[in-house]
C-alpha atoms as a PDB file:
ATOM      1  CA  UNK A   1     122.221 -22.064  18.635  1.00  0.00           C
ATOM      2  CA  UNK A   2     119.965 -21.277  15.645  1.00  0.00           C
ATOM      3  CA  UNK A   3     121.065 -19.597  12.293  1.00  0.00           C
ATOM      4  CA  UNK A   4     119.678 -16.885  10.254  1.00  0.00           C
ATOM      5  CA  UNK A   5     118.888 -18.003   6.059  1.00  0.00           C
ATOM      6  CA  UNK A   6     120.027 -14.430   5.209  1.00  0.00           C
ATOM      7  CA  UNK A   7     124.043 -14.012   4.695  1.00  0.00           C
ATOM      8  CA  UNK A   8     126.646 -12.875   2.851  1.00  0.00           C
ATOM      9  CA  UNK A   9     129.744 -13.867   2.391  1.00  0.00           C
ATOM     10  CA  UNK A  10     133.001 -12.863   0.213  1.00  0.00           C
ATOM     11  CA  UNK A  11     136.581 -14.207  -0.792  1.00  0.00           C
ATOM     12  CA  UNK A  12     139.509 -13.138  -3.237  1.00  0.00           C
ATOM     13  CA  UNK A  13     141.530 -15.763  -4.185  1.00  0.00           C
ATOM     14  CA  UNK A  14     144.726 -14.613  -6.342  1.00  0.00           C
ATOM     15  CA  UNK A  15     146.711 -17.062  -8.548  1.00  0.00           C
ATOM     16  CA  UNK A  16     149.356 -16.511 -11.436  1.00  0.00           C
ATOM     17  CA  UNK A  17     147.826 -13.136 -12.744  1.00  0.00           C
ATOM     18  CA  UNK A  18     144.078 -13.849 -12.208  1.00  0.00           C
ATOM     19  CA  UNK A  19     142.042 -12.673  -9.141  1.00  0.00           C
ATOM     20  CA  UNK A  20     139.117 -15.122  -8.417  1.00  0.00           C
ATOM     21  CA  UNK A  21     136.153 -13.397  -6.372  1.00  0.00           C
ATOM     22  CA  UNK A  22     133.232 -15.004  -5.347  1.00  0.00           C
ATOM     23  CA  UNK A  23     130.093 -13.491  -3.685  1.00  0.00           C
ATOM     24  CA  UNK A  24     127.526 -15.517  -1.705  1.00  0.00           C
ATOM     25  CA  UNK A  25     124.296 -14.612  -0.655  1.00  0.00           C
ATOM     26  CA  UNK A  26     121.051 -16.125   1.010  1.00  0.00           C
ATOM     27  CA  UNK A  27     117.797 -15.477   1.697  1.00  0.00           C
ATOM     28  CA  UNK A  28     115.165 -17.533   3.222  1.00  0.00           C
ATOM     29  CA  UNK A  29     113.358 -20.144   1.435  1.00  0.00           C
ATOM     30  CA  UNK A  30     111.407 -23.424   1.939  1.00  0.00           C
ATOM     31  CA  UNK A  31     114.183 -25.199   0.198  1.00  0.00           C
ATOM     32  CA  UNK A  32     117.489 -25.101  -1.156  1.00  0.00           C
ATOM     33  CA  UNK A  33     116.865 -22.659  -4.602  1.00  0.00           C
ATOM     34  CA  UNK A  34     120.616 -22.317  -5.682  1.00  0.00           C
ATOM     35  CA  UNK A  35     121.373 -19.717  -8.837  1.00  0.00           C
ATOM     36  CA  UNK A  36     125.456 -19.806 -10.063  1.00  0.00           C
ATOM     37  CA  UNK A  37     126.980 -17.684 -12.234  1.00  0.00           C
ATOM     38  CA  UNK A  38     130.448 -18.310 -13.176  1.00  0.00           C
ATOM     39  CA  UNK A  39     132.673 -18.022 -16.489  1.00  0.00           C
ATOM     40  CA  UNK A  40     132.423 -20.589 -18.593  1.00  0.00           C
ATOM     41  CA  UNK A  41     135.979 -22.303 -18.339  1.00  0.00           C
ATOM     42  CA  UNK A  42     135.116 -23.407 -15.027  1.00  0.00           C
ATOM     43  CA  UNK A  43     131.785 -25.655 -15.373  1.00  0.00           C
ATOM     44  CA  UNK A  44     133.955 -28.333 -14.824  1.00  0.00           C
ATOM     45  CA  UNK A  45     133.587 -27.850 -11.107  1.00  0.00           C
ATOM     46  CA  UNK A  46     130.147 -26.205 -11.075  1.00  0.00           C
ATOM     47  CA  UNK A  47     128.937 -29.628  -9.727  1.00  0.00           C
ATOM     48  CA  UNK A  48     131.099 -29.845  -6.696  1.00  0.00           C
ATOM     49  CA  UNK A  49     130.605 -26.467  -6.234  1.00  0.00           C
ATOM     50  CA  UNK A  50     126.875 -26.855  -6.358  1.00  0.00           C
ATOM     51  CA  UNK A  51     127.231 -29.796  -3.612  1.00  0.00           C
ATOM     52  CA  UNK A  52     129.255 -27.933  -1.371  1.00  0.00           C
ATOM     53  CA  UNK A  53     126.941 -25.335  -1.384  1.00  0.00           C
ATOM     54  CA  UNK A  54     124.124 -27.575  -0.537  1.00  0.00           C
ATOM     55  CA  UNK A  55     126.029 -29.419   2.001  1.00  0.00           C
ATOM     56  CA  UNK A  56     126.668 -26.567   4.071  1.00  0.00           C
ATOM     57  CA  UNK A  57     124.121 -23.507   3.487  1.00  0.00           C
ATOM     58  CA  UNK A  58     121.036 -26.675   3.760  1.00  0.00           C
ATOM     59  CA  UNK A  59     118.273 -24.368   2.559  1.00  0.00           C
ATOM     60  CA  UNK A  60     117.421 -20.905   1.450  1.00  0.00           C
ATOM     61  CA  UNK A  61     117.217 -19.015  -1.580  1.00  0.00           C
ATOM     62  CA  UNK A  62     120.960 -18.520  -2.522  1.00  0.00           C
ATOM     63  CA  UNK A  63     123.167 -16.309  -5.625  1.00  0.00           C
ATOM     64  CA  UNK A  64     126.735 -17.034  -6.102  1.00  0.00           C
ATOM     65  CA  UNK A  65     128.315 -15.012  -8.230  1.00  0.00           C
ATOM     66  CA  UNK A  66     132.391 -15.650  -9.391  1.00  0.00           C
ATOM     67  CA  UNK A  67     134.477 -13.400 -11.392  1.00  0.00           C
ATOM     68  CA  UNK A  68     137.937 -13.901 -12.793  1.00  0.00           C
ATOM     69  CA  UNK A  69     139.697 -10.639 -13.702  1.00  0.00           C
ATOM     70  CA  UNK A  70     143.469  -9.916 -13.965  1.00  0.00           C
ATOM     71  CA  UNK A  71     144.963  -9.635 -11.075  1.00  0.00           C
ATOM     72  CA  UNK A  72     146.479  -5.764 -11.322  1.00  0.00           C
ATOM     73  CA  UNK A  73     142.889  -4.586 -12.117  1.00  0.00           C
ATOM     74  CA  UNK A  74     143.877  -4.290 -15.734  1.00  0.00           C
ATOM     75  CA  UNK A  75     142.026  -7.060 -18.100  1.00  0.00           C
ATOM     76  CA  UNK A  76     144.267  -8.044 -20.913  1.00  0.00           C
ATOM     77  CA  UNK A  77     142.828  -8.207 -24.018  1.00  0.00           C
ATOM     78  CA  UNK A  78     143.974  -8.523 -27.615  1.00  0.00           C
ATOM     79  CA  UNK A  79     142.834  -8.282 -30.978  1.00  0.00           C
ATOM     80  CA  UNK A  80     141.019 -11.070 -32.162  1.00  0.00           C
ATOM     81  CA  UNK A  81     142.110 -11.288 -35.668  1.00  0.00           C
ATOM     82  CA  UNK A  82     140.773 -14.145 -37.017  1.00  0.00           C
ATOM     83  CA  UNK A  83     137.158 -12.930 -35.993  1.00  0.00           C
ATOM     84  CA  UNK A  84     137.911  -9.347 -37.599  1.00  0.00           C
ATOM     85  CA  UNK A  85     138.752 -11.010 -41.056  1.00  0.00           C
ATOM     86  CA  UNK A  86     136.189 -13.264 -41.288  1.00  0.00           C
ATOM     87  CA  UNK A  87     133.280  -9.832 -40.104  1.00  0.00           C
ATOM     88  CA  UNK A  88     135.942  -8.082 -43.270  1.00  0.00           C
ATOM     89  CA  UNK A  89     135.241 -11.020 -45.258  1.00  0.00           C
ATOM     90  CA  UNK A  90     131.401 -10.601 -44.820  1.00  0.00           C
ATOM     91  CA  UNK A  91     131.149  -7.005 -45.350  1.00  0.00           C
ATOM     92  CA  UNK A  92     132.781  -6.784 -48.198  1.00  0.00           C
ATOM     93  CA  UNK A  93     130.614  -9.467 -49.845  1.00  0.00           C
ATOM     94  CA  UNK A  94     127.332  -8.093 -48.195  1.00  0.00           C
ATOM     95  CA  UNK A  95     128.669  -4.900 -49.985  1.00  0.00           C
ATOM     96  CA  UNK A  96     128.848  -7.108 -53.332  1.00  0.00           C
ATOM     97  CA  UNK A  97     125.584  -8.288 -53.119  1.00  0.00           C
ATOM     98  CA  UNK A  98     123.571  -5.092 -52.223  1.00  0.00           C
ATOM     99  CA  UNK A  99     125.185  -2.834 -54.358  1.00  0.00           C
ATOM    100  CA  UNK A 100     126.270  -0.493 -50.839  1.00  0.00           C
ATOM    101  CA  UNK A 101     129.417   0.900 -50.517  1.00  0.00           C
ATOM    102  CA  UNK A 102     132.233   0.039 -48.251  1.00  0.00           C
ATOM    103  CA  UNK A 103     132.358   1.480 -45.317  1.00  0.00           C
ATOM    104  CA  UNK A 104     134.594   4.222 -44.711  1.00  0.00           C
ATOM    105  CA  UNK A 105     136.624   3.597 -41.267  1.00  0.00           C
ATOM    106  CA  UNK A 106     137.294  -0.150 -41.108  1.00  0.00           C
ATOM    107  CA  UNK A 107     138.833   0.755 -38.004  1.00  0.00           C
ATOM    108  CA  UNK A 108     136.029   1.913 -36.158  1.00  0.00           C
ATOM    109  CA  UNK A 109     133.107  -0.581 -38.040  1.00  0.00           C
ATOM    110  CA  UNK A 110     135.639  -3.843 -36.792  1.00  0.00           C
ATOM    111  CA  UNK A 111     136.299  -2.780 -33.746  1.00  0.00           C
ATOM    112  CA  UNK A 112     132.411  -2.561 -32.596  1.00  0.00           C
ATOM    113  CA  UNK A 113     131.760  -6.114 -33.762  1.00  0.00           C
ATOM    114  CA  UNK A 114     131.003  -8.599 -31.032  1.00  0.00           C
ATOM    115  CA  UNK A 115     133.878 -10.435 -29.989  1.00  0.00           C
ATOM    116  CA  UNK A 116     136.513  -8.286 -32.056  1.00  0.00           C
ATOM    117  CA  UNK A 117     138.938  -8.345 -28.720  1.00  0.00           C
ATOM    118  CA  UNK A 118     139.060 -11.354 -26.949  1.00  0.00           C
ATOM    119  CA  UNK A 119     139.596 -11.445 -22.706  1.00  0.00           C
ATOM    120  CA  UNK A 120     143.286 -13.349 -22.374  1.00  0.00           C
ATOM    121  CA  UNK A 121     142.064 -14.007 -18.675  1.00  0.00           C
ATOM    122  CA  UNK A 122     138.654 -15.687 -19.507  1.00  0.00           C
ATOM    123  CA  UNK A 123     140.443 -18.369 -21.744  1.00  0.00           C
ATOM    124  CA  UNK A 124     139.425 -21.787 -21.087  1.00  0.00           C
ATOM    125  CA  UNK A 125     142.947 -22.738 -20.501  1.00  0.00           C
ATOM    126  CA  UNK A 126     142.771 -23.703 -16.894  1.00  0.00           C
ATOM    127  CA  UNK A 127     145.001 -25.784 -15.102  1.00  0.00           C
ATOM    128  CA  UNK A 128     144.715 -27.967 -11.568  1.00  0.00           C
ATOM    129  CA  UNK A 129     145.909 -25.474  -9.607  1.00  0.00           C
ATOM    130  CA  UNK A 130     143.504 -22.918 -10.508  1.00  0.00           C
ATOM    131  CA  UNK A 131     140.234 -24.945  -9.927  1.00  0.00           C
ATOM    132  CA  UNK A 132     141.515 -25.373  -6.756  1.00  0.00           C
ATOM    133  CA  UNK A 133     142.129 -22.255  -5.838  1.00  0.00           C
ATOM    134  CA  UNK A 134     138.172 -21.377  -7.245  1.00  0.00           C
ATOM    135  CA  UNK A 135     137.300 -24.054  -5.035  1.00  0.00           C
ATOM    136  CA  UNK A 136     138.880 -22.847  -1.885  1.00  0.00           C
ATOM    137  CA  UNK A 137     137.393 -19.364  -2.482  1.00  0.00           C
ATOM    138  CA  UNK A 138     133.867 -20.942  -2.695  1.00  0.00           C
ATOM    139  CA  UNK A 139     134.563 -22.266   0.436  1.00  0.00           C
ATOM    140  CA  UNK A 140     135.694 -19.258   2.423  1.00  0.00           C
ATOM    141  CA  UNK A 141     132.817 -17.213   1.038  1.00  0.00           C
ATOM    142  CA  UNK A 142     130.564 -19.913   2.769  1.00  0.00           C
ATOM    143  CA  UNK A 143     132.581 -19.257   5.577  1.00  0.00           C
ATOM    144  CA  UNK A 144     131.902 -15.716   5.756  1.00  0.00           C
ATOM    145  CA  UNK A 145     128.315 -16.247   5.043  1.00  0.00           C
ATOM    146  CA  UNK A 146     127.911 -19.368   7.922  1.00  0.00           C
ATOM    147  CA  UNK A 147     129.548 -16.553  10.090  1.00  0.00           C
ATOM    148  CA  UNK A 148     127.388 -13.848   8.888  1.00  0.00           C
ATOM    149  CA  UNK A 149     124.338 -16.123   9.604  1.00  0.00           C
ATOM    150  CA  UNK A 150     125.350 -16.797  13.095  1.00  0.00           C
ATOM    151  CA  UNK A 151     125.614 -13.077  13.820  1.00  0.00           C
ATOM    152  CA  UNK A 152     122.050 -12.543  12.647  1.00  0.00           C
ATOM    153  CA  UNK A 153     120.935 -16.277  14.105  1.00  0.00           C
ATOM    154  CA  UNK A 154     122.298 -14.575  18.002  1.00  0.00           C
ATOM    155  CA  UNK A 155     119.809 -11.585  17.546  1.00  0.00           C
ATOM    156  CA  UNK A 156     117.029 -13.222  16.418  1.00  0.00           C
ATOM    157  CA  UNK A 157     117.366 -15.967  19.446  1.00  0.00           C
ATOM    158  CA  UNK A 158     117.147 -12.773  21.285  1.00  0.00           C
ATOM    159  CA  UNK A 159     113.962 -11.659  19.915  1.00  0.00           C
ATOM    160  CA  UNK A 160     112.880 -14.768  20.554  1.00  0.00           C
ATOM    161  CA  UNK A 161     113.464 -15.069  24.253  1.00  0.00           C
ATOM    162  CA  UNK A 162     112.136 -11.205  24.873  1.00  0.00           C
ATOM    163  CA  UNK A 163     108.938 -12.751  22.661  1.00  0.00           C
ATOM    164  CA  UNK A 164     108.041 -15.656  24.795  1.00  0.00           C
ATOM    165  CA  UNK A 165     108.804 -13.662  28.233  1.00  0.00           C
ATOM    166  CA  UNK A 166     106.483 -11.367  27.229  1.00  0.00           C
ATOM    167  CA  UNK A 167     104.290 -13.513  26.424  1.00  0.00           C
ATOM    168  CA  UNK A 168     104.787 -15.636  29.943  1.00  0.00           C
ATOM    169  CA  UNK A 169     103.882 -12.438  31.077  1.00  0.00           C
ATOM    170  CA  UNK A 170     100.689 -11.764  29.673  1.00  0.00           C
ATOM    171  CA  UNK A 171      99.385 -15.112  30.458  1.00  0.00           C
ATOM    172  CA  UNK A 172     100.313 -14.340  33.901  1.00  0.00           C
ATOM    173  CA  UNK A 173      97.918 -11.639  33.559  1.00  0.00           C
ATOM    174  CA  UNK A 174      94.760 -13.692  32.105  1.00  0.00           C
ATOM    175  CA  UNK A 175      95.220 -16.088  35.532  1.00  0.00           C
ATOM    176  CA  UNK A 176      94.237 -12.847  37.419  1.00  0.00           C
ATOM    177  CA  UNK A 177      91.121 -13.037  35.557  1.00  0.00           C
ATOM    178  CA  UNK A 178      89.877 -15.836  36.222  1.00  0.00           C
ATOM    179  CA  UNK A 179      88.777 -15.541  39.430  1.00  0.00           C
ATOM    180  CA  UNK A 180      86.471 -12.614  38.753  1.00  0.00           C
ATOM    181  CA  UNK A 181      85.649 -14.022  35.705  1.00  0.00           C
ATOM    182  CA  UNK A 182      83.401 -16.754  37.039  1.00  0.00           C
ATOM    183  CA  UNK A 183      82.251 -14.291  39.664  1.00  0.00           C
ATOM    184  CA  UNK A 184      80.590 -12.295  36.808  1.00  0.00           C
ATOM    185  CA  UNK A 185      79.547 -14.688  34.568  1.00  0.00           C
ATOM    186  CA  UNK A 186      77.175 -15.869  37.750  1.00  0.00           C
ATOM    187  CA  UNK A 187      76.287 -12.685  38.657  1.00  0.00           C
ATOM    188  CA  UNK A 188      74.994 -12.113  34.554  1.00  0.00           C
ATOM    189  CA  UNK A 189      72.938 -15.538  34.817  1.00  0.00           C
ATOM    190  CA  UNK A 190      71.192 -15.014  37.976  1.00  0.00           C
ATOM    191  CA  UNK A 191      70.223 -11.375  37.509  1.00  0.00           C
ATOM    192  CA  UNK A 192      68.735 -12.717  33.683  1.00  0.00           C
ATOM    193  CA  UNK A 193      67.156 -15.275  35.641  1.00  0.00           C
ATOM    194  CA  UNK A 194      65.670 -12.559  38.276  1.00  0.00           C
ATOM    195  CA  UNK A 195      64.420 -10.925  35.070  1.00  0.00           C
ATOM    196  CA  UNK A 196      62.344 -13.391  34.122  1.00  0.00           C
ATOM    197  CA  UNK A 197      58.653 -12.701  35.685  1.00  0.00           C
ATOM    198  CA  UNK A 198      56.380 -15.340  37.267  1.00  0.00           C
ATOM    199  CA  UNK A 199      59.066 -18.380  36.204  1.00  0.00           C
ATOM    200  CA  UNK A 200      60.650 -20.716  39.440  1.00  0.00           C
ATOM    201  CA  UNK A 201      63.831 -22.904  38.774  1.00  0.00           C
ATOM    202  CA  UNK A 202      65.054 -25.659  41.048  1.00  0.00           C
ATOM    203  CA  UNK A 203      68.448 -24.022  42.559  1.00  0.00           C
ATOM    204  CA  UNK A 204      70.146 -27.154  43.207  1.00  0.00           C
ATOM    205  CA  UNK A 205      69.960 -28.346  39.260  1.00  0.00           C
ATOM    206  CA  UNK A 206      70.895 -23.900  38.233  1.00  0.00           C
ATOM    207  CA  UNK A 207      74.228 -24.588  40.372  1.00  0.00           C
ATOM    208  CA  UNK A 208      74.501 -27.708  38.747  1.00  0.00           C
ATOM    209  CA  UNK A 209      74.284 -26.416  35.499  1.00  0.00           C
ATOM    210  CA  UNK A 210      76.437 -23.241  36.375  1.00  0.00           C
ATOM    211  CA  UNK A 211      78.987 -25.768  37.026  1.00  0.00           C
ATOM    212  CA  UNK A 212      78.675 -26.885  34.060  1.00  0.00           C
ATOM    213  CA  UNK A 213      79.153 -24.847  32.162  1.00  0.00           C
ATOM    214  CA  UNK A 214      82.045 -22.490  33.823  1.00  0.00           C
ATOM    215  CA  UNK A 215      83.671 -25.727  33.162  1.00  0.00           C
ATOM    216  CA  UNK A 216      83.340 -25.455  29.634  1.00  0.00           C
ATOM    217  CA  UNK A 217      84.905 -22.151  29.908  1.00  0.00           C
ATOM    218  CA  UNK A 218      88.030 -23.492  31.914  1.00  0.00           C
ATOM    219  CA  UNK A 219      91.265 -23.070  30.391  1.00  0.00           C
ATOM    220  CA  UNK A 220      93.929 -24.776  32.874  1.00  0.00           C
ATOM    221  CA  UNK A 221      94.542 -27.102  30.332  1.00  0.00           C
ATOM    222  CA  UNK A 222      95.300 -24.278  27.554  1.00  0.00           C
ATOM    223  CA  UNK A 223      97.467 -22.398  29.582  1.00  0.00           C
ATOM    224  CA  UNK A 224      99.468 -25.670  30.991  1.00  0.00           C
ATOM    225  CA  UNK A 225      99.769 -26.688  27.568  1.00  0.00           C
ATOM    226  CA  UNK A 226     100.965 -23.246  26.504  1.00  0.00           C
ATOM    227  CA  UNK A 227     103.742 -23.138  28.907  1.00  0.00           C
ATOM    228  CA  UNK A 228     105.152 -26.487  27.865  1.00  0.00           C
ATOM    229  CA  UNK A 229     104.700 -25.033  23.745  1.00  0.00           C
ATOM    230  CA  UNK A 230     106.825 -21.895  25.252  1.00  0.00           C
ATOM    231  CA  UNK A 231     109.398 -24.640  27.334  1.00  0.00           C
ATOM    232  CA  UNK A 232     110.030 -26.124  24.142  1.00  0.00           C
ATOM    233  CA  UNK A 233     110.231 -23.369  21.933  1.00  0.00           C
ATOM    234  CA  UNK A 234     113.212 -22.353  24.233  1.00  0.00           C
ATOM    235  CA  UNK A 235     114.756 -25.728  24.422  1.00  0.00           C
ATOM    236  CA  UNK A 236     114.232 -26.107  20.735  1.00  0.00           C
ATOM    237  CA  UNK A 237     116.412 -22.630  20.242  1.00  0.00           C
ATOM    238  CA  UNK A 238     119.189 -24.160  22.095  1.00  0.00           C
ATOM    239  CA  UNK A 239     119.370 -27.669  19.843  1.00  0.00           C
ATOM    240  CA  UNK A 240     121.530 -28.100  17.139  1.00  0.00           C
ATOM    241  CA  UNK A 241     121.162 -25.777  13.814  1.00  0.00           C
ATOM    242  CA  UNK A 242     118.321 -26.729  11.108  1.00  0.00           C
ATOM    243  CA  UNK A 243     115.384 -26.401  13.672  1.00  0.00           C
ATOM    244  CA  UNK A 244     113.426 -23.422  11.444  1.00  0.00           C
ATOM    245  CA  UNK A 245     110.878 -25.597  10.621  1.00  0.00           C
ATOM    246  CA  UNK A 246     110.817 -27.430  14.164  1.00  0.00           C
ATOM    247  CA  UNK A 247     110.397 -23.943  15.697  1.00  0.00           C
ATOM    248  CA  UNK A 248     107.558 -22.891  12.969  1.00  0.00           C
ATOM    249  CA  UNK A 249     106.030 -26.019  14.138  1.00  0.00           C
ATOM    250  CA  UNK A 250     105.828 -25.145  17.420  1.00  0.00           C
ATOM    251  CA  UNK A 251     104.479 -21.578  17.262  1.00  0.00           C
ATOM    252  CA  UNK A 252     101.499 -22.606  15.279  1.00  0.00           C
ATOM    253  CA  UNK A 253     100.772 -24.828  18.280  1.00  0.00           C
ATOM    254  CA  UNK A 254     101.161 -21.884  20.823  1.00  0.00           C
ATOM    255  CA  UNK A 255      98.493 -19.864  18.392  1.00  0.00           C
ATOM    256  CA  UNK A 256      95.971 -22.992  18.617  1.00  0.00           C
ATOM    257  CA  UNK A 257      96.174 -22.629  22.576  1.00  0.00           C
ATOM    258  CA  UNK A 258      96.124 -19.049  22.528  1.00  0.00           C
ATOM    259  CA  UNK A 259      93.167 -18.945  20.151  1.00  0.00           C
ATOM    260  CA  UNK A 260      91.495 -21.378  22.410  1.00  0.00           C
ATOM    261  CA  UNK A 261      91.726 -18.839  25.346  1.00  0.00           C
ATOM    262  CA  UNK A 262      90.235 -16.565  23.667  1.00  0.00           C
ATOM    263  CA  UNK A 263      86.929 -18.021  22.464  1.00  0.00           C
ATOM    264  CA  UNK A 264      86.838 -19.466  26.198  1.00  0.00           C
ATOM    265  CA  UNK A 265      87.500 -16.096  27.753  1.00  0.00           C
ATOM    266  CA  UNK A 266      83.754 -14.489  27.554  1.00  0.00           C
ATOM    267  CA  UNK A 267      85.100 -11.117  29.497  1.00  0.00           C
ATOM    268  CA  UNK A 268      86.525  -7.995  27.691  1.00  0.00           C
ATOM    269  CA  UNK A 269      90.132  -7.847  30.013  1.00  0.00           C
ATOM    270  CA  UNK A 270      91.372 -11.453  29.188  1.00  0.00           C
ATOM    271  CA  UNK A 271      90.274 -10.765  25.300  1.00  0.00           C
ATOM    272  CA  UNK A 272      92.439  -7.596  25.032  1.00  0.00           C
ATOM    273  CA  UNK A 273      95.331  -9.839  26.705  1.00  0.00           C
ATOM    274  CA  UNK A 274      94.571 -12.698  24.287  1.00  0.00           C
ATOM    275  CA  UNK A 275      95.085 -10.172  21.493  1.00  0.00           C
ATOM    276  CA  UNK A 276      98.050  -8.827  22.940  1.00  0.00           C
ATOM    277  CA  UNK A 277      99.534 -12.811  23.640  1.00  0.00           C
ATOM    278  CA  UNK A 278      98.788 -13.288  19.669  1.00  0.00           C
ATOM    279  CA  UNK A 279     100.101  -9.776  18.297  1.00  0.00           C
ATOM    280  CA  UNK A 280     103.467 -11.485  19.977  1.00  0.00           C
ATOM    281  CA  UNK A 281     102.796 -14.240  19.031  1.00  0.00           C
ATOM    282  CA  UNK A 282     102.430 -13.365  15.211  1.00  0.00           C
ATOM    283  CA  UNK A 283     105.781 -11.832  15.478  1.00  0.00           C
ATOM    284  CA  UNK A 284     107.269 -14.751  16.225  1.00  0.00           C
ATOM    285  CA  UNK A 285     106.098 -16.294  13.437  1.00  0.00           C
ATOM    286  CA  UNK A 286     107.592 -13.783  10.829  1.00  0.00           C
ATOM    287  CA  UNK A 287     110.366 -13.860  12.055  1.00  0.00           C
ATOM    288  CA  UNK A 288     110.792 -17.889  12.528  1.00  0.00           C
ATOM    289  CA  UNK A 289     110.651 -18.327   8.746  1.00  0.00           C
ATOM    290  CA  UNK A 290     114.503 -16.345   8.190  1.00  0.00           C
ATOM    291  CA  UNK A 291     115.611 -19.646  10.567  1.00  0.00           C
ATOM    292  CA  UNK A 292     117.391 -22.041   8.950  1.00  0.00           C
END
């Protein structure tokens, strides 16, 4: 069963009076392109973290984002003091040595400074317990993305089957061709031929040559070699997950077959169903590179 790149997943974690939420989501990508934002009293398991993440998402372009607020939904804060004196400290001296006056609500001039209250919950006093509990939120989220994947990984194996049945189809349709095909393309060279005034051929060496060249214009080996591409393509859907690149792999293939039908096809019916295989076909494509 195949899975999607694009996800998202979500978990709450609640310990002591902190609420830990993290938020994954991917997108497709070549590679593994990881972004992590986190508060700062947890780098100390931003490494594991980062490794778990690659372990299990393998490649796309993911965000995780985790949050630590208080668990009631109200942040407690207090005063931070020791910052407010020293900003005092400075004003009052950049007040000295400008010759400005004091401001006149201390109040309200502290109280705007950067950092005048300080978040109780975003200390970087954090215990055992609590990096666990960050880790086992990291991991659920990835469970609810690897889930939400596999939702979107079903539908687009879907698309893909109704893709390459369609496109059985249509090459069902340029074998009815052929026949008539070589029919006119003999019929074109002997009336040219009949054309041409006062000039004798030898007819054993023209049906030699017509042979020859409808021949050239065969395409059993094309279409044989199409329907094992399309075989494999749906075997390949039905392996273990990871095979995005496999299945790219295996649609450019189809397009080198189906391109070689066309320039071989020299009659206006089998082009328009070439086009048609390869306006499939290019939807395939698009939609092979959100496989993981």
């Amino acid at each position: 069963m195949i899975l999607s790149m694009t996800g998202f997943g979500k978990a709450v974690r609640v310990i002591g009076n902190k609420k830990i939420t993290v938020e994954i989501k991917s997108l497709n990508s070549k590679q593994m392109d990881l972004s992590v934002r986190m508060p700062q009293s947890y780098r100390a398991v931003e490494l594991d973290l980062r490794n778990l993440i690659n372990e299990r998402l393998m490649r796309g372009k993911v965000e995780m984002n985790l949050t630590c607020e208080a668990a009631e939904g109200e942040t407690p804060t207090s005063v931070n003091i020791p910052m407010l004196k020293l900003y005092k400290r400075q004003i009052e001296q950049m007040s000295t040595e400008l010759g400005i006056g004091l401001p006149g609500d201390w109040y309200a001039t502290l109280l705007r400074m950067p950092d005048a209250l300080k978040n109780e919950i975003n200390s970087n006093e954090v215990d055992e317990d609590e990096l666990v509990a960050v880790r086992q939120a990291v991991s659920a989220a990835l469970d609810a993305l690897i889930d939400f994947r596999r939702q979107e990984g079903a539908r687009l194996e879907l698309f893909f089957r109704e893709k390459i049945e369609c496109i059985g189809r249509l090459l069902g349709e340029v074998e009815q061709y052929e026949g008539v095909r070589t029919e006119k393309i003999k019929a074109r060279i002997l009336d040219s031929l009949q054309q041409l005034k006062g000039v004798d051929y030898d007819k054993n060496r023209f049906e030699q040559e017509l042979i020859f060249y409808i021949e050239k214009l065969d395409i059993t080996e094309e279409k044989l070699r199409l329907r094992n591409h399309m075989a494999y393509f749906l075997d390949t859907l039905s392996a273990e997950q990871g095979q995005g690149k496999k299945l790219g792999f295996i649609a450019q293939e189809m397009g080198r077959e189906i391109n070689t039908t066309g320039s071989k096809a020299n009659q206006a019916e089998m082009q328009k169903t070439v086009v048609a295989m390869k306006d499939q076909l290019e939807q395939i494509k698009e939609q092979v590179l959100n496989v993981l």
